[in-house]
PDB file of N, CA and C in Angstrom:
ATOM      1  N   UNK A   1       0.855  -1.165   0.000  1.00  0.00           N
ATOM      2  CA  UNK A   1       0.000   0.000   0.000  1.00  0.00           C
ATOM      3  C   UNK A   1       0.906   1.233   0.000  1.00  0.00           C
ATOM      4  N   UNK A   2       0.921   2.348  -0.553  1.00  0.00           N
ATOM      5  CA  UNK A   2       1.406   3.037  -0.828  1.00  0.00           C
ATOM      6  C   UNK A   2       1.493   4.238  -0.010  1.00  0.00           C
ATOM      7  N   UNK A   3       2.692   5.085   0.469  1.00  0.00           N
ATOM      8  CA  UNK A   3       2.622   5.532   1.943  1.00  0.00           C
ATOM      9  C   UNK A   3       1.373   6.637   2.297  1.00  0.00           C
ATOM     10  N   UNK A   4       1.147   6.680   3.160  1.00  0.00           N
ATOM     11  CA  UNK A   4       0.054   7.689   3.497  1.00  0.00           C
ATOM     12  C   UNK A   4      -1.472   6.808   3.322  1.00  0.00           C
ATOM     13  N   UNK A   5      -1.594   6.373   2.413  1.00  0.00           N
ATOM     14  CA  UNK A   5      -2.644   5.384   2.467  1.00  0.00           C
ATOM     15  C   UNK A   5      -3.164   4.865   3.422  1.00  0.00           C
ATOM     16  N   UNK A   6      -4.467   4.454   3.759  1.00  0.00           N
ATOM     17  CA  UNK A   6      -4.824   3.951   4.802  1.00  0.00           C
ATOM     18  C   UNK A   6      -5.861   2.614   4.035  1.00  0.00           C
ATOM     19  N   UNK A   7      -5.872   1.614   4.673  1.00  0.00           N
ATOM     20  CA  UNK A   7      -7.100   0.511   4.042  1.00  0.00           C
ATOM     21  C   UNK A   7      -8.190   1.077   4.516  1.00  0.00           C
ATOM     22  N   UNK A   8      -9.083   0.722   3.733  1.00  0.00           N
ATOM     23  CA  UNK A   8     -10.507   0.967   4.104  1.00  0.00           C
ATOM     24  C   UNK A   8     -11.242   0.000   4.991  1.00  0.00           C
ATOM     25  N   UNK A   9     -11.866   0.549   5.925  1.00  0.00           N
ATOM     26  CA  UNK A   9     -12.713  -0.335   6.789  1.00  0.00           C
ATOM     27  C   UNK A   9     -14.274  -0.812   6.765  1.00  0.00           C
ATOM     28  N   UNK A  10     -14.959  -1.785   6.906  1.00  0.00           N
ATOM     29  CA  UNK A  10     -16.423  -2.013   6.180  1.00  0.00           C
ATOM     30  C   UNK A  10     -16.806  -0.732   7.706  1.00  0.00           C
ATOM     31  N   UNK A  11     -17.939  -0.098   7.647  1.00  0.00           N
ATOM     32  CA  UNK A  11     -18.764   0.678   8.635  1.00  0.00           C
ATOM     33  C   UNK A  11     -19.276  -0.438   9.187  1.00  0.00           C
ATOM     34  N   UNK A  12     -19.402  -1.677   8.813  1.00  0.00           N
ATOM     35  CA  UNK A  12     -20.022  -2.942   9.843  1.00  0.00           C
ATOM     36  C   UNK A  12     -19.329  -2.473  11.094  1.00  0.00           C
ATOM     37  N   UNK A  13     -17.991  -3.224  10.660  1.00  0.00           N
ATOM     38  CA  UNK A  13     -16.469  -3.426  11.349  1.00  0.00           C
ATOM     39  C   UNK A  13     -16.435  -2.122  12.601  1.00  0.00           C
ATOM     40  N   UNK A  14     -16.157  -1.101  11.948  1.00  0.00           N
ATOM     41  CA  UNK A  14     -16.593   0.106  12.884  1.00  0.00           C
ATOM     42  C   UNK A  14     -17.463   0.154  13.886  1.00  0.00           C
ATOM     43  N   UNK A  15     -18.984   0.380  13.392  1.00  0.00           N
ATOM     44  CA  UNK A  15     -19.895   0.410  14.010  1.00  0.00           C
ATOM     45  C   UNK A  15     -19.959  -0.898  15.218  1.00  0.00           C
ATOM     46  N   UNK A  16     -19.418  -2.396  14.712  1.00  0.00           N
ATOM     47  CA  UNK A  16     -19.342  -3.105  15.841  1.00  0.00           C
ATOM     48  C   UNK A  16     -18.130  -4.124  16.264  1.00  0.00           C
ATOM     49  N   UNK A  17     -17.609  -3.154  17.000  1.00  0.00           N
ATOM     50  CA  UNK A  17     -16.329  -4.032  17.300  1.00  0.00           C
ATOM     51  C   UNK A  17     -16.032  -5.161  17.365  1.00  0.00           C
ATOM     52  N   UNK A  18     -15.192  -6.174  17.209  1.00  0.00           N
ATOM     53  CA  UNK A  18     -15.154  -7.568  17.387  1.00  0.00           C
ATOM     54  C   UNK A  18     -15.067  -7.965  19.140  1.00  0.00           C
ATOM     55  N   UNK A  19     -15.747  -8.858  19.132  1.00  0.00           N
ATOM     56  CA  UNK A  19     -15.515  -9.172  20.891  1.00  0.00           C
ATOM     57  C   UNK A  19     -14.809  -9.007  21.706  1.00  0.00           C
ATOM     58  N   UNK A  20     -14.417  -9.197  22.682  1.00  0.00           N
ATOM     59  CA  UNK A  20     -13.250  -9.229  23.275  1.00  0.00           C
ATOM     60  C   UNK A  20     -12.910 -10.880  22.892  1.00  0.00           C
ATOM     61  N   UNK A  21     -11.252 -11.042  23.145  1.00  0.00           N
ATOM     62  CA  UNK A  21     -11.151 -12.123  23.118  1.00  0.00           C
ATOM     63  C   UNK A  21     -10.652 -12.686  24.314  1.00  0.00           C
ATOM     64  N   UNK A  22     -10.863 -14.296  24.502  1.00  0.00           N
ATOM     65  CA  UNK A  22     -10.508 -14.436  26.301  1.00  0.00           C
ATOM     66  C   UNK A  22      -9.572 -15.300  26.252  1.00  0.00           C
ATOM     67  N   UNK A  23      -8.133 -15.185  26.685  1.00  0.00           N
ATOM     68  CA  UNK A  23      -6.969 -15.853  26.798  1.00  0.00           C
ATOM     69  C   UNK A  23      -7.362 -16.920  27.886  1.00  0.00           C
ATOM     70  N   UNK A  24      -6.833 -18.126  28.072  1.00  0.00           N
ATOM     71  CA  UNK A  24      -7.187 -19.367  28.868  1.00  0.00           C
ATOM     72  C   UNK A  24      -6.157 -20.442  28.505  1.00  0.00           C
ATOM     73  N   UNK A  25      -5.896 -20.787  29.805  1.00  0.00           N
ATOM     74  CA  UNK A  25      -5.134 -22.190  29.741  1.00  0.00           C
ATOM     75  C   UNK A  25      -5.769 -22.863  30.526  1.00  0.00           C
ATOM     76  N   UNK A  26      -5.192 -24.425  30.317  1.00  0.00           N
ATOM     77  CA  UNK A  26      -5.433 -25.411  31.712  1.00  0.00           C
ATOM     78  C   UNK A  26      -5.005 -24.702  32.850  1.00  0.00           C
ATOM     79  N   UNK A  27      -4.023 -24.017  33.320  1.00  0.00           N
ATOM     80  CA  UNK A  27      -4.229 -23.715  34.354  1.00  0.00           C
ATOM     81  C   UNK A  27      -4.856 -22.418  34.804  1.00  0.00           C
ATOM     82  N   UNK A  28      -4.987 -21.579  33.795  1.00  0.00           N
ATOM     83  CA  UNK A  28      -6.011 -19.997  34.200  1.00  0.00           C
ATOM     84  C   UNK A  28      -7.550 -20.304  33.260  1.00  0.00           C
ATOM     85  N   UNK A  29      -8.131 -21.421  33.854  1.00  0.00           N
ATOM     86  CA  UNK A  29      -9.068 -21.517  32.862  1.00  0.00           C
ATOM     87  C   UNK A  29     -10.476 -21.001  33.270  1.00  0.00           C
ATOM     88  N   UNK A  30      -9.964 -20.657  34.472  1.00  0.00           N
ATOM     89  CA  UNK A  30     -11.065 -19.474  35.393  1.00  0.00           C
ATOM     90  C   UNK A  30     -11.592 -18.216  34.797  1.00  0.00           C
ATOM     91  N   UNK A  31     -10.609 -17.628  33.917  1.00  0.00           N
ATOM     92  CA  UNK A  31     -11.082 -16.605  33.142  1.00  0.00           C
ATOM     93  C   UNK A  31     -12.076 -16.506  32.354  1.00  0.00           C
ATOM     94  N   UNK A  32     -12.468 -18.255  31.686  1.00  0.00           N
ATOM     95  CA  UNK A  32     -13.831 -18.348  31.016  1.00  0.00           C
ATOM     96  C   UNK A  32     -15.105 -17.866  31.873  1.00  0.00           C
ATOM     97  N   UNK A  33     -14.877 -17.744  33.488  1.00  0.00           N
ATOM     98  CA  UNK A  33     -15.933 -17.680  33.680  1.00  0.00           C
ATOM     99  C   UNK A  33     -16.389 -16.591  34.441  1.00  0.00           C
ATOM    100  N   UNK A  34     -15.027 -15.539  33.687  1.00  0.00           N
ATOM    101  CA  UNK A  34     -15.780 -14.024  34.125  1.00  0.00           C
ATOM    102  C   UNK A  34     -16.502 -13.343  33.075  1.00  0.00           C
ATOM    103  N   UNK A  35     -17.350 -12.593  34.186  1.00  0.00           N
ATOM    104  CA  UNK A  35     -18.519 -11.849  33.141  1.00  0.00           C
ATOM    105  C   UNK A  35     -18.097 -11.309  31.518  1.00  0.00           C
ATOM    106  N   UNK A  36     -19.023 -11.337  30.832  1.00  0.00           N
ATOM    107  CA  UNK A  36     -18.884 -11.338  29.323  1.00  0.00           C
ATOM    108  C   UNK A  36     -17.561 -12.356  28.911  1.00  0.00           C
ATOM    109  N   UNK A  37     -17.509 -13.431  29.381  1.00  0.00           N
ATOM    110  CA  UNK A  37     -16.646 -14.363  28.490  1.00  0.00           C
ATOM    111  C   UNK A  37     -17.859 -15.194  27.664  1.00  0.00           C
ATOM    112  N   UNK A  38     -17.481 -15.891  26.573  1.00  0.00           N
ATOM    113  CA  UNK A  38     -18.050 -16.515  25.908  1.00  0.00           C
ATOM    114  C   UNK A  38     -18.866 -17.494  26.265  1.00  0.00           C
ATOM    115  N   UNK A  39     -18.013 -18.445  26.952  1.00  0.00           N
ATOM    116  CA  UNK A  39     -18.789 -19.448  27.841  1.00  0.00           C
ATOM    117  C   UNK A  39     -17.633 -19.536  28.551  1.00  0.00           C
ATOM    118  N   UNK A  40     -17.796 -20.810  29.469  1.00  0.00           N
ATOM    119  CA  UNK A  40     -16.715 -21.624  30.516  1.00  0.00           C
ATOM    120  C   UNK A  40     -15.927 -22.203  29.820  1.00  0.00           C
ATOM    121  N   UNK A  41     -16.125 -22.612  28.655  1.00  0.00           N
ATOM    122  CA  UNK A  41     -15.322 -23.640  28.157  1.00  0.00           C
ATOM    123  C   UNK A  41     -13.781 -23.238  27.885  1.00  0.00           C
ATOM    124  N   UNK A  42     -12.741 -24.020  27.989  1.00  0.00           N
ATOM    125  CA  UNK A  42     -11.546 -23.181  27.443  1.00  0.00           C
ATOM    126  C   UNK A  42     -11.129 -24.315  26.007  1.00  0.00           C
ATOM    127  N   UNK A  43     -10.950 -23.989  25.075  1.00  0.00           N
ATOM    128  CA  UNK A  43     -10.527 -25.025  24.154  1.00  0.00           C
ATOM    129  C   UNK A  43      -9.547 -23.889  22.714  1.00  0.00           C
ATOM    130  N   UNK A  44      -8.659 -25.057  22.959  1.00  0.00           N
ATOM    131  CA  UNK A  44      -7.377 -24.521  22.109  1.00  0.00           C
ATOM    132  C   UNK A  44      -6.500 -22.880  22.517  1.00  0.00           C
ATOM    133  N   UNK A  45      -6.769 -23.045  24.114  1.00  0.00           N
ATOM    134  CA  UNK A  45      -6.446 -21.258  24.168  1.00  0.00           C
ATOM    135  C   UNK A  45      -7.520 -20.277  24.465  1.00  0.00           C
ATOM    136  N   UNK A  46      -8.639 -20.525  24.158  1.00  0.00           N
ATOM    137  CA  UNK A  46      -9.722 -19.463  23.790  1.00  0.00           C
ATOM    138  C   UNK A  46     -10.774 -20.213  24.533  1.00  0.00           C
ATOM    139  N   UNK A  47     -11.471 -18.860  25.339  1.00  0.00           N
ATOM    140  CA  UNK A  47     -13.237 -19.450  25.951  1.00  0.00           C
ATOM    141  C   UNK A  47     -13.500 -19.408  25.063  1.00  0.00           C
ATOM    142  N   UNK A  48     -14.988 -20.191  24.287  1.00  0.00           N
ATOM    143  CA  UNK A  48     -15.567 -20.975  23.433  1.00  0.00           C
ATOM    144  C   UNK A  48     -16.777 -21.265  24.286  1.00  0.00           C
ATOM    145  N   UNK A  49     -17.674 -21.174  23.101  1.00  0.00           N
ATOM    146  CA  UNK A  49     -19.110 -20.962  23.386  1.00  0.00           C
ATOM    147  C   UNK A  49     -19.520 -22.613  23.156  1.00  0.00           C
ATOM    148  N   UNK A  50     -19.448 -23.772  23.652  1.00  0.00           N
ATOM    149  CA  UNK A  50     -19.590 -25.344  22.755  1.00  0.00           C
ATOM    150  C   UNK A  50     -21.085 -25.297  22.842  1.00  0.00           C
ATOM    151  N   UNK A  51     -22.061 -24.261  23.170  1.00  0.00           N
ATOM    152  CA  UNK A  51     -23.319 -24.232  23.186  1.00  0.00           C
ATOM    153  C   UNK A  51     -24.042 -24.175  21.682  1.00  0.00           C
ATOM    154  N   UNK A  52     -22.987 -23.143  20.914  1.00  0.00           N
ATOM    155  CA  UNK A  52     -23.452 -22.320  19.725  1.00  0.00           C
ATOM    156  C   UNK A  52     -22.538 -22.650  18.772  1.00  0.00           C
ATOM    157  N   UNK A  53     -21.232 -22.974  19.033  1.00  0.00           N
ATOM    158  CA  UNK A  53     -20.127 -22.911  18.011  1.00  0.00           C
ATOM    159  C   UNK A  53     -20.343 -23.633  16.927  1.00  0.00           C
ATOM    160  N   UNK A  54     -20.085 -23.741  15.694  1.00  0.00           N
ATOM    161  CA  UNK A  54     -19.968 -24.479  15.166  1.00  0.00           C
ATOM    162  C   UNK A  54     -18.454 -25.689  14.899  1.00  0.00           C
ATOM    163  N   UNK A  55     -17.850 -24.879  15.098  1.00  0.00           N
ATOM    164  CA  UNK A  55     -16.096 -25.255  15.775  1.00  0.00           C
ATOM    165  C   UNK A  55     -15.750 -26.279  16.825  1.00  0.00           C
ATOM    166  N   UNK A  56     -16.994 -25.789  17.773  1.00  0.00           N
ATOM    167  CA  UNK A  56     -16.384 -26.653  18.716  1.00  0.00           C
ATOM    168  C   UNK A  56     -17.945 -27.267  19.996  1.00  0.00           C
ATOM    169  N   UNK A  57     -19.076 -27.663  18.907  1.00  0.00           N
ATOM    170  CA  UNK A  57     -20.382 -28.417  19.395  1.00  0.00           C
ATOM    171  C   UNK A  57     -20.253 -29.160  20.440  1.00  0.00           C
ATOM    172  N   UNK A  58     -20.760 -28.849  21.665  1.00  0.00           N
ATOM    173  CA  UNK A  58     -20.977 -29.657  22.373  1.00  0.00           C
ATOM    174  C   UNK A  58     -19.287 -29.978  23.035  1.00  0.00           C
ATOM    175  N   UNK A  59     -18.245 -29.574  22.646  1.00  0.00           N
ATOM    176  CA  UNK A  59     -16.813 -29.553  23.247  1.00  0.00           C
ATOM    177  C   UNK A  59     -16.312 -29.252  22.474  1.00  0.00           C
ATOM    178  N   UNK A  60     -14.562 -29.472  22.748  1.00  0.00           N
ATOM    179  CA  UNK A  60     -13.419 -29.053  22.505  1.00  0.00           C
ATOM    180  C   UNK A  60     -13.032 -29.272  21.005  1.00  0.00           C
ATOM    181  N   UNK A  61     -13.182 -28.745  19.504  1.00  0.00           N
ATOM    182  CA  UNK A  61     -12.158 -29.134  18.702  1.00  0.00           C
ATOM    183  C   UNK A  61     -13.875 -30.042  17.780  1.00  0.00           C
ATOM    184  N   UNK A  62     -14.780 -30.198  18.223  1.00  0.00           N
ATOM    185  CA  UNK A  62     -16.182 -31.018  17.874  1.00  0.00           C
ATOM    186  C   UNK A  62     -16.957 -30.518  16.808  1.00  0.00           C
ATOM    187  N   UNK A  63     -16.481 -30.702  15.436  1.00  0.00           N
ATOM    188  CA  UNK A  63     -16.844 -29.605  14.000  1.00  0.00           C
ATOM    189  C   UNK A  63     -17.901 -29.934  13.636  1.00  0.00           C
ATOM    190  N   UNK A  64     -18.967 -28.640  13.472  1.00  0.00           N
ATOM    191  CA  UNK A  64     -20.276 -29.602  12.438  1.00  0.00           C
ATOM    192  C   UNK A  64     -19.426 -29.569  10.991  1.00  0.00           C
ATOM    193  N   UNK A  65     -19.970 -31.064  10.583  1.00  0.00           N
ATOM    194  CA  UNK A  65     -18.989 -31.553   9.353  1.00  0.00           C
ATOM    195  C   UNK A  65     -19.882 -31.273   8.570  1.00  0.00           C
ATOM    196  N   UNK A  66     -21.280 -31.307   8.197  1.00  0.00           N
ATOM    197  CA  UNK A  66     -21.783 -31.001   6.863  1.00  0.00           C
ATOM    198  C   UNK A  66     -22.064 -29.569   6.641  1.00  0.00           C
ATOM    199  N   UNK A  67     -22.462 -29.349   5.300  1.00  0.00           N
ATOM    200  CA  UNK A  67     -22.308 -27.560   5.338  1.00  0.00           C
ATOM    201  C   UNK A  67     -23.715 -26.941   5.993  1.00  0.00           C
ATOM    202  N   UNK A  68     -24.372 -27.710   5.727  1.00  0.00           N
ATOM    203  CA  UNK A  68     -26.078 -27.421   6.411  1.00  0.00           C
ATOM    204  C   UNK A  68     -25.930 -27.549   7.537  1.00  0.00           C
ATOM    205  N   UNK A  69     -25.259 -27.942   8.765  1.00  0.00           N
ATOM    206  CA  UNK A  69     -25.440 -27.744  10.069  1.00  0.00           C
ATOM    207  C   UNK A  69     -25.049 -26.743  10.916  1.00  0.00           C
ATOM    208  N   UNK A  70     -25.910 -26.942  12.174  1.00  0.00           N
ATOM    209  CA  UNK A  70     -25.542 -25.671  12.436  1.00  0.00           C
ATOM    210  C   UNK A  70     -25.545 -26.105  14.066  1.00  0.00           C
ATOM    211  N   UNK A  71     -24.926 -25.511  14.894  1.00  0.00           N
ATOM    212  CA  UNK A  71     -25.020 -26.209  16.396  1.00  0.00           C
ATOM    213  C   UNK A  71     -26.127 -25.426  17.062  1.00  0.00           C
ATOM    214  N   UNK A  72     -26.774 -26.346  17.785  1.00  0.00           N
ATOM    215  CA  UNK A  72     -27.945 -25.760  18.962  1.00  0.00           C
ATOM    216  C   UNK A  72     -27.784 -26.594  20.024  1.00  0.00           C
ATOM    217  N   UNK A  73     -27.616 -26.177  21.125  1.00  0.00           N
ATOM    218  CA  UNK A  73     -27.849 -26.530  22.004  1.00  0.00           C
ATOM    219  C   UNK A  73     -26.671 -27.670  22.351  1.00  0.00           C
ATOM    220  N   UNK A  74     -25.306 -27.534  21.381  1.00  0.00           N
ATOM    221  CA  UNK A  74     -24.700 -28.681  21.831  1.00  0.00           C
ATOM    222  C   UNK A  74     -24.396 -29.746  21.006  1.00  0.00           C
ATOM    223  N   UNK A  75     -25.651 -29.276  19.745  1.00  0.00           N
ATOM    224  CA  UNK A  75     -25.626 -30.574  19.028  1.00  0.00           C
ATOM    225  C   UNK A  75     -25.657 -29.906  17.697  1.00  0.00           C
ATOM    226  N   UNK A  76     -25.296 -30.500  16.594  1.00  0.00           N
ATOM    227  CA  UNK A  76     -25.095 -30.320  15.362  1.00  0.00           C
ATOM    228  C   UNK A  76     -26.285 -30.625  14.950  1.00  0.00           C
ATOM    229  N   UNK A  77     -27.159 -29.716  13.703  1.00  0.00           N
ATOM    230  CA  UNK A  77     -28.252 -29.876  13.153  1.00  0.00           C
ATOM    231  C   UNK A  77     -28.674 -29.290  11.778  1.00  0.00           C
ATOM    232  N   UNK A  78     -29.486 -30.203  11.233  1.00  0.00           N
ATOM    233  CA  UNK A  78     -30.041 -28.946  10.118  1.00  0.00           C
ATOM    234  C   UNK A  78     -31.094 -28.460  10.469  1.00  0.00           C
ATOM    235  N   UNK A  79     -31.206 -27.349  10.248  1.00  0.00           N
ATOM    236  CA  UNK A  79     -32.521 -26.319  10.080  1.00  0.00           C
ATOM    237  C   UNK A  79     -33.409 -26.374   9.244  1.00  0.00           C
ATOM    238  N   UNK A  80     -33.010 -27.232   8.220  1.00  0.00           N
ATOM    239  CA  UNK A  80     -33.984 -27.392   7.116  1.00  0.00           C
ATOM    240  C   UNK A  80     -34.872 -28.328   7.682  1.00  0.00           C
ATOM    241  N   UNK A  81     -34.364 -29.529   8.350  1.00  0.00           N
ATOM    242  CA  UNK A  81     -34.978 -30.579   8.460  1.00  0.00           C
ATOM    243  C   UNK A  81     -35.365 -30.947   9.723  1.00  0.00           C
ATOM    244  N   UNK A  82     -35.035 -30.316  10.571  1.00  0.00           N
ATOM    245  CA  UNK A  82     -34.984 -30.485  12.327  1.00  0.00           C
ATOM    246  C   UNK A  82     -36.279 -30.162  12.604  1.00  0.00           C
ATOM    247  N   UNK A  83     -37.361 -31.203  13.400  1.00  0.00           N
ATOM    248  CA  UNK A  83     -38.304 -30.956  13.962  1.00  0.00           C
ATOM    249  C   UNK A  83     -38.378 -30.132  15.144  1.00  0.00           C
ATOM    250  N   UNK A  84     -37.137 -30.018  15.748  1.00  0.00           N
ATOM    251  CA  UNK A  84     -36.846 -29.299  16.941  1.00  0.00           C
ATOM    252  C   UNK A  84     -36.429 -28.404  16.792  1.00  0.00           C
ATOM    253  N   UNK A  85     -35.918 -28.130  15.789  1.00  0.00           N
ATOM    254  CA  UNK A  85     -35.565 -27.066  15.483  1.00  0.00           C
ATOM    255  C   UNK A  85     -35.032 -26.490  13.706  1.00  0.00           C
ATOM    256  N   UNK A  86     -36.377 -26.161  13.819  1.00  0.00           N
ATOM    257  CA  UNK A  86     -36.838 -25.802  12.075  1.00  0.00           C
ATOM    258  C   UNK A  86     -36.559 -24.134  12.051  1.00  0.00           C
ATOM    259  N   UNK A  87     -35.653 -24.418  11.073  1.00  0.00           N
ATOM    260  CA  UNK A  87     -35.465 -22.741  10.611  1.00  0.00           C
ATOM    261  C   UNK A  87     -34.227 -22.063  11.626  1.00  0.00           C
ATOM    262  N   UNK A  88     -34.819 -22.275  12.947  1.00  0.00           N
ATOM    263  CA  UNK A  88     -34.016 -21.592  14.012  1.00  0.00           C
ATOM    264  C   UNK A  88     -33.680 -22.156  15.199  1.00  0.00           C
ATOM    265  N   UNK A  89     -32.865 -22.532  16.050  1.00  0.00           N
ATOM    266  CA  UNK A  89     -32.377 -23.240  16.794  1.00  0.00           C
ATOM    267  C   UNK A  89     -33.722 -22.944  17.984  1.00  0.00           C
ATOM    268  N   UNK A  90     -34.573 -23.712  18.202  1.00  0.00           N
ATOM    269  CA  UNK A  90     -35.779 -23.745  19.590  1.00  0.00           C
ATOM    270  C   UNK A  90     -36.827 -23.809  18.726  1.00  0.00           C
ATOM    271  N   UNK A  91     -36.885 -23.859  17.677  1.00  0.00           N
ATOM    272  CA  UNK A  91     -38.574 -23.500  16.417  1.00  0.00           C
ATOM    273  C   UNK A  91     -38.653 -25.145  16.477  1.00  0.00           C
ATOM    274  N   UNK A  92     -40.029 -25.255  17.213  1.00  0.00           N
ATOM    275  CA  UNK A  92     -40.231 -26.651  17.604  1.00  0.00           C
ATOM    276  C   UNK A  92     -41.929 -26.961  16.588  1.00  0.00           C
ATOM    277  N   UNK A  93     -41.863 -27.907  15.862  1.00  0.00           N
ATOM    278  CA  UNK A  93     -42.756 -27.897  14.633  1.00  0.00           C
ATOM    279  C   UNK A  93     -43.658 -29.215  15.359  1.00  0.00           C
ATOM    280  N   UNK A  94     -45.175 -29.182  15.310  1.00  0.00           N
ATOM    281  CA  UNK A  94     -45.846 -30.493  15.140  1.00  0.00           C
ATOM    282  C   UNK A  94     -45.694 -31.479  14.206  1.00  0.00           C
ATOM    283  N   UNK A  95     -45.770 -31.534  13.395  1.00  0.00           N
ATOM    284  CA  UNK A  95     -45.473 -32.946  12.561  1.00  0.00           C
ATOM    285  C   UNK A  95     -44.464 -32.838  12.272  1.00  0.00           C
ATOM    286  N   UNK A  96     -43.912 -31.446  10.860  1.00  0.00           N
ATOM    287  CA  UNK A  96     -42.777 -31.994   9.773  1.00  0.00           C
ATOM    288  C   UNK A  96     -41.671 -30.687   9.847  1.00  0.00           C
ATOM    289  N   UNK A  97     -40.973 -30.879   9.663  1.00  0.00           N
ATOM    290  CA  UNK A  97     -39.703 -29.406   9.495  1.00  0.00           C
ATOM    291  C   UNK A  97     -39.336 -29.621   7.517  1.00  0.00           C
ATOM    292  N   UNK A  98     -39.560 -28.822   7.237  1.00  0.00           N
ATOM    293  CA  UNK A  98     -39.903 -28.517   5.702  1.00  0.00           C
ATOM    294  C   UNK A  98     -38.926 -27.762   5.431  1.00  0.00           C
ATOM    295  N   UNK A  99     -37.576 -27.578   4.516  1.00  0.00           N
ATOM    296  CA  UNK A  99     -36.870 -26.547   3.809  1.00  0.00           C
ATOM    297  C   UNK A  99     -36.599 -25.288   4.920  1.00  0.00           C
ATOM    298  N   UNK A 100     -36.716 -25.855   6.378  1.00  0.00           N
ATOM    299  CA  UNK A 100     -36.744 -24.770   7.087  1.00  0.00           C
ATOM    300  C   UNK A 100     -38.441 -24.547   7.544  1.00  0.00           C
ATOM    301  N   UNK A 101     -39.160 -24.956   7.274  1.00  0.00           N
ATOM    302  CA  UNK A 101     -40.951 -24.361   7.373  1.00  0.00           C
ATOM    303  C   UNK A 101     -41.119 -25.484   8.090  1.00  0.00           C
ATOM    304  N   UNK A 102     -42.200 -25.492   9.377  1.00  0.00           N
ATOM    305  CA  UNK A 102     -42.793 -26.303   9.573  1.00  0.00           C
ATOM    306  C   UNK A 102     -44.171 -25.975   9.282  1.00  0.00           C
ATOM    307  N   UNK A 103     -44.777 -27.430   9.072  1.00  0.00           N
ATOM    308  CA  UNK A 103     -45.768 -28.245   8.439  1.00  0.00           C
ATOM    309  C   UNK A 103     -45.795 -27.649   7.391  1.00  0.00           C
ATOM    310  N   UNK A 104     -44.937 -27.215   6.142  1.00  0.00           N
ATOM    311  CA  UNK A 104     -45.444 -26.792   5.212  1.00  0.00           C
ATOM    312  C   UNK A 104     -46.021 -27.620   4.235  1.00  0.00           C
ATOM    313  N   UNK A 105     -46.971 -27.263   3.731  1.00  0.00           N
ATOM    314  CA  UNK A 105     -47.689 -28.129   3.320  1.00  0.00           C
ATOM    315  C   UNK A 105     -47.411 -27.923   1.541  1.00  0.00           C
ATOM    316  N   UNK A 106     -47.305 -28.888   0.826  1.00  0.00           N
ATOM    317  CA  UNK A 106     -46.694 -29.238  -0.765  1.00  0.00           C
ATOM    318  C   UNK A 106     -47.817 -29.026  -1.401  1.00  0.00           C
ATOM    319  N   UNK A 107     -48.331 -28.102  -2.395  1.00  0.00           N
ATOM    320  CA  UNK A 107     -49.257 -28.268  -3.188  1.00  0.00           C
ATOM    321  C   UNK A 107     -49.084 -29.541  -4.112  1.00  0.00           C
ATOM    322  N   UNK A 108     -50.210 -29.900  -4.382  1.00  0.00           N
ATOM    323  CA  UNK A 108     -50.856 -31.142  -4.877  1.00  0.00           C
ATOM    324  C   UNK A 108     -50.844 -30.612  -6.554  1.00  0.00           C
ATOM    325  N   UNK A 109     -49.962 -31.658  -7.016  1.00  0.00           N
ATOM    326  CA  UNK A 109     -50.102 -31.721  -8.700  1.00  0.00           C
ATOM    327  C   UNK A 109     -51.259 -32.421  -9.334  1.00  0.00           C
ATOM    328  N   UNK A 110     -52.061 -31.426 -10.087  1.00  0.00           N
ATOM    329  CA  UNK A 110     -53.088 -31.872 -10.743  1.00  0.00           C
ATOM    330  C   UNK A 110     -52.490 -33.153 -11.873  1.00  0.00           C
ATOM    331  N   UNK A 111     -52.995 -34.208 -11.969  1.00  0.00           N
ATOM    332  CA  UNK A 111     -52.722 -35.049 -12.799  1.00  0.00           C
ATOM    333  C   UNK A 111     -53.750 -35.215 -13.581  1.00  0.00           C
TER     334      UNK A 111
END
């Protein structure tokens, strides 16, 4: 970049800072569990949320492997298809979880 130059920043970026981040070892792993840390968890260095992550579901290093999943509650899921959670991690459907919709119902091809 050429001197005096500055990179440009998105106004996202600006407007919302990135988190704090929370340093942790096995032995200072107490720090996960001061206010505004992510969660308790400490994994690879870093508190870690294994509630929400997709990185690290339900524990340490624990990847959702397909591209459609997404972690809730711990557990790896799709949203498309999850009766428990259709569309959005707690969207709890009576019968069917549809493309994300529950009970959506398929129009009927005239034959």
């Amino acid at each position: 970049m050429a001197a005096g130059r500055h990179a440009r920043r998105s106004r996202f970026l600006l407007a919302n800072p990135p988190l704090p981040s929370y340093a942790c070892s096995k032995k200072s792993a107490a720090v996960c569990l001061a206010p505004g840390s992510p969660s308790p968890a400490c994994c690879g260095g870093q508190c870690v949320d294994t509630v929400a992550s997709a990185d690290h579901c339900g524990g340490c290093n624990k990847v959702c492997k397909h591209d459609r999943s997404t972690c809730c509650g711990g557990r790896c899921i799709d949203l498309l298809s999850d009766r428990d959670n259709c569309g959005t991690c707690g969207n709890q459907c009576n019968k069917k979880c549809n493309n994300g919709f529950c009970d959506y119902a398929r129009p009927q091809m005239d034959l």
